[in-house]
C-alpha atoms as a PDB file:
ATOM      1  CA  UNK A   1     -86.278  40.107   9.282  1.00  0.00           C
ATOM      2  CA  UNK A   2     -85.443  43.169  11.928  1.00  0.00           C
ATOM      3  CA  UNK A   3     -86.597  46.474  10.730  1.00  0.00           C
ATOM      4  CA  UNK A   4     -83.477  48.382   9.730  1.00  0.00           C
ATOM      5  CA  UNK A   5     -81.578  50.941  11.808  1.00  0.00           C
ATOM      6  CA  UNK A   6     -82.802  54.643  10.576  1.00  0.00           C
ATOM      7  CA  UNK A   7     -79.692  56.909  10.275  1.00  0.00           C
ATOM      8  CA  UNK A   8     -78.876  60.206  10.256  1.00  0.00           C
ATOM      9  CA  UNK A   9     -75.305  62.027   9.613  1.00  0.00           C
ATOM     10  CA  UNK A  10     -73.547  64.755  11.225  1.00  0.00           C
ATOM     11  CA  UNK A  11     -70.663  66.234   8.750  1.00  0.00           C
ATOM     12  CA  UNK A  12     -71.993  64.494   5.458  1.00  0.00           C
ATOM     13  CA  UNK A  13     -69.708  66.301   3.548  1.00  0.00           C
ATOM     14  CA  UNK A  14     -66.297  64.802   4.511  1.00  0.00           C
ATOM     15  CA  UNK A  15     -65.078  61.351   4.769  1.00  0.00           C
ATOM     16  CA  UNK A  16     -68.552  60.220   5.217  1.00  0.00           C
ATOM     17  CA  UNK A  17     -69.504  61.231   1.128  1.00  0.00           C
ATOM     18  CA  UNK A  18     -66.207  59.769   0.078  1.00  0.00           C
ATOM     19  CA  UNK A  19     -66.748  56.453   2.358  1.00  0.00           C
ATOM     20  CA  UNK A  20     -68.746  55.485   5.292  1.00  0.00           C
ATOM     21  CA  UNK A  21     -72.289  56.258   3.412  1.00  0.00           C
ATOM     22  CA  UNK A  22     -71.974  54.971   0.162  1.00  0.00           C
ATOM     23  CA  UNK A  23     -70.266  51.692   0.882  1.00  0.00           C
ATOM     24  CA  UNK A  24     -71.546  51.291   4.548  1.00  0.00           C
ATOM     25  CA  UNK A  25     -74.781  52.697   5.442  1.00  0.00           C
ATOM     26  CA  UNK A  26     -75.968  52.726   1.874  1.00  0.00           C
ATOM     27  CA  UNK A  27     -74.682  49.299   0.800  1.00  0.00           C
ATOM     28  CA  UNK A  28     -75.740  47.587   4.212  1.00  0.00           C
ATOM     29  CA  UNK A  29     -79.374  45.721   4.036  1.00  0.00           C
ATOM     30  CA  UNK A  30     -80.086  46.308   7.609  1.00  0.00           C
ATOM     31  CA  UNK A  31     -79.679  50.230   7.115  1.00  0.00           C
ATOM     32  CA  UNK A  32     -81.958  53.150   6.167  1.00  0.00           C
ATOM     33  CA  UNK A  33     -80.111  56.614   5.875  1.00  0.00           C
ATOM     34  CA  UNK A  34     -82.261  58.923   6.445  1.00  0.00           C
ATOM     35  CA  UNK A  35     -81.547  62.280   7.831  1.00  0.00           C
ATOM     36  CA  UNK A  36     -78.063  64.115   6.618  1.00  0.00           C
ATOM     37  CA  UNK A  37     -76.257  67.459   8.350  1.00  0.00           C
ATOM     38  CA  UNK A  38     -73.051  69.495   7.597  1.00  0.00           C
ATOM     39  CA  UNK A  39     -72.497  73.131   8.042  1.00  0.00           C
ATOM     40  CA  UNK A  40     -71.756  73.450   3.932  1.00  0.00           C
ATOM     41  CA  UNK A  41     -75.571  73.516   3.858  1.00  0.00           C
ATOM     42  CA  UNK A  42     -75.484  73.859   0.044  1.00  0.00           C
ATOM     43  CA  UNK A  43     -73.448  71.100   0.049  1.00  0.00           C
ATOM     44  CA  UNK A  44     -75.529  69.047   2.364  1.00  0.00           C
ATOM     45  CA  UNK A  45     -78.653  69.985   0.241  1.00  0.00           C
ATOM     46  CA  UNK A  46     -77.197  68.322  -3.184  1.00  0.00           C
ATOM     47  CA  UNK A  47     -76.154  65.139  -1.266  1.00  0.00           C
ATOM     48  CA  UNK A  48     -79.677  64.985   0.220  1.00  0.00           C
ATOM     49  CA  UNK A  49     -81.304  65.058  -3.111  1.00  0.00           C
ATOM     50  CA  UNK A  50     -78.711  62.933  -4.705  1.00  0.00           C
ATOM     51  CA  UNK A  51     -78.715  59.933  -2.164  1.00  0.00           C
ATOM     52  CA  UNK A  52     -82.429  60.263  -1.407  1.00  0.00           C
ATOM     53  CA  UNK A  53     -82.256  61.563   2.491  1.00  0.00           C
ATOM     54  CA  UNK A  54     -83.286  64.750   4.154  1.00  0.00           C
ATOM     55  CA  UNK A  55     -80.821  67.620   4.880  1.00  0.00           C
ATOM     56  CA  UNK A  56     -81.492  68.825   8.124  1.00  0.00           C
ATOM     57  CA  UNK A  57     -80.876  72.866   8.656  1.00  0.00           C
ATOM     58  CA  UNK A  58     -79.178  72.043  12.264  1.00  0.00           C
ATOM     59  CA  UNK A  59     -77.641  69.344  14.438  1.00  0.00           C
ATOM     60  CA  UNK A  60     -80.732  69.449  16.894  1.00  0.00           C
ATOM     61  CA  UNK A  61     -83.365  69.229  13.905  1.00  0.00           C
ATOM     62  CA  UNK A  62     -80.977  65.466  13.333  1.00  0.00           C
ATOM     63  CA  UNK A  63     -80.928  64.024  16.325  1.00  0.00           C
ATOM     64  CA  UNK A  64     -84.545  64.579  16.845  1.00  0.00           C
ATOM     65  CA  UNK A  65     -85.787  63.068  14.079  1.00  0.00           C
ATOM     66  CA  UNK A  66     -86.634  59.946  13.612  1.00  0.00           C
ATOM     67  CA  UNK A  67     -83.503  58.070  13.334  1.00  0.00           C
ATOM     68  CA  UNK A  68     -82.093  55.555  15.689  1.00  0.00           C
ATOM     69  CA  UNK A  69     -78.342  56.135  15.548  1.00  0.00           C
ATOM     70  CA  UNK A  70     -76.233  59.011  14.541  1.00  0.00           C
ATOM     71  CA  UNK A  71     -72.941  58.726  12.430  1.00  0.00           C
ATOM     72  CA  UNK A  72     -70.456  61.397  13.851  1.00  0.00           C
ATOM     73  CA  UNK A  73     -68.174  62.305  11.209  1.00  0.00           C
ATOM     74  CA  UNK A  74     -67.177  66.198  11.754  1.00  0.00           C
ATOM     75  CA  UNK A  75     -63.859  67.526  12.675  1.00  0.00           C
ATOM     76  CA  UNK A  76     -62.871  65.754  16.254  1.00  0.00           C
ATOM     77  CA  UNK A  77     -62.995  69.235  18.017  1.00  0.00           C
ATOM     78  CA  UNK A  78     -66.887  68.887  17.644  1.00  0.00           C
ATOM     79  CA  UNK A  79     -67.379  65.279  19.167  1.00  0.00           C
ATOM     80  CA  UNK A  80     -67.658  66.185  22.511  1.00  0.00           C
ATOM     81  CA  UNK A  81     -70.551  68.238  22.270  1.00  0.00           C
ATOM     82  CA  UNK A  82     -72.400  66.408  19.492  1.00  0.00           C
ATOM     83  CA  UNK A  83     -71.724  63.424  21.488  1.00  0.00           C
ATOM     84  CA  UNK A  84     -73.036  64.377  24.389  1.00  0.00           C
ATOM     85  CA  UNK A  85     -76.279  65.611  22.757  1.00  0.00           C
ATOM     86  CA  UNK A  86     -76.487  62.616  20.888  1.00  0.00           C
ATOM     87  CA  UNK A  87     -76.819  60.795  23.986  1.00  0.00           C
ATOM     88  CA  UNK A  88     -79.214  63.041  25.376  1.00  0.00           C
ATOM     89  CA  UNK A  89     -81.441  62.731  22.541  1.00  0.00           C
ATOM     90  CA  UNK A  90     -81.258  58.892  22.703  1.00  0.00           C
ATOM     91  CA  UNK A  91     -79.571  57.840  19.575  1.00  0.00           C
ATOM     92  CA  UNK A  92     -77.049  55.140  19.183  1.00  0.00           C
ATOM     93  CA  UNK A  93     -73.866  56.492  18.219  1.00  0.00           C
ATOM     94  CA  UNK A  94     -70.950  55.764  15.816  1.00  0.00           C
ATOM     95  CA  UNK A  95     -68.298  58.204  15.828  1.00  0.00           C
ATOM     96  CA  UNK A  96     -64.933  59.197  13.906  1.00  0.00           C
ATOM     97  CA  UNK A  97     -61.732  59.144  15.595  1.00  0.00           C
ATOM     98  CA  UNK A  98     -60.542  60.086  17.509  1.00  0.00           C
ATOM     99  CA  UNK A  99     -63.582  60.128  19.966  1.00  0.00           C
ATOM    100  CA  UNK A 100     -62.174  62.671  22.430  1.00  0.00           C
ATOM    101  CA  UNK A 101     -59.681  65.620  22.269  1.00  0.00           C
ATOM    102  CA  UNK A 102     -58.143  64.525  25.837  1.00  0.00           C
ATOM    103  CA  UNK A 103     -58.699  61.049  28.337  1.00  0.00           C
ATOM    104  CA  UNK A 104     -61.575  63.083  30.238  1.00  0.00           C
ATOM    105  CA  UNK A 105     -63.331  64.501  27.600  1.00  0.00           C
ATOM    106  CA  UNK A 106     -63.418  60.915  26.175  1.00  0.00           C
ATOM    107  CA  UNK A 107     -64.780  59.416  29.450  1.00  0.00           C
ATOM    108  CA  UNK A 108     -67.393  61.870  29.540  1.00  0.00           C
ATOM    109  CA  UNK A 109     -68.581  60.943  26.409  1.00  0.00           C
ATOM    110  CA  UNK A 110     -68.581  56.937  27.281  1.00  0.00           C
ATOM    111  CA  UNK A 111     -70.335  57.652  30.744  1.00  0.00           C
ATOM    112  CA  UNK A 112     -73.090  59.337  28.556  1.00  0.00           C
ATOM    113  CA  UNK A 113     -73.269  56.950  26.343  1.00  0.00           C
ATOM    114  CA  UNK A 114     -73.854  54.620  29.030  1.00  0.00           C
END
């Protein structure tokens, strides 16, 4: 069997609580979640401890941890830049839509990716 992707979370607090980590990274058999962010940090600190993950003080603390993709669920203003540093930092990305605020923006963030 592969070894499973390690995850972390940026905006834990959101649509990923109500959704994508309890019945996708959670539920999957192939996933590990391991590292979880949001700017609510006493928010972020009970969902740690409740799911069993780390809550990370800061986006860079994340992404260079040691995960192997990053979930991108924060308000759509803030993909850009936490794409972009994502990609810097190596991870495989999955992020909320939309990806980009405008057709540029968006490129820049697949040519990174890239």
């Amino acid at each position: 069997m592969a070894a499973k992707v390690r995850w972390g979370v940026l905006g834990s607090c959101g649509i990923a609580r109500r959704r994508t980590i309890p019945e996708g990274i959670l539920a999957a058999p192939n996933a590990e979640l391991v590292t979880i962010f949001d700017v609510n940090a006493d928010a972020n600190a009970q969902y740690a401890s409740q799911i069993g993950a780390v809550a990370a003080s800061s986006e860079n603390e994340l992404l260079s941890g040691d995960i192997d993709a990053v979930y991108i669920a924060t308000p759509a203003y803030l993909h850009h830049r936490q794409v972009l540093a994502a990609a810097a930092a190596g991870k495989h990305i999955l992020c909320e839509k939309p990806l980009g605020m405008t057709v540029s923006e968006t490129q820049s963030m697949v040519d990174a990716c890239r």
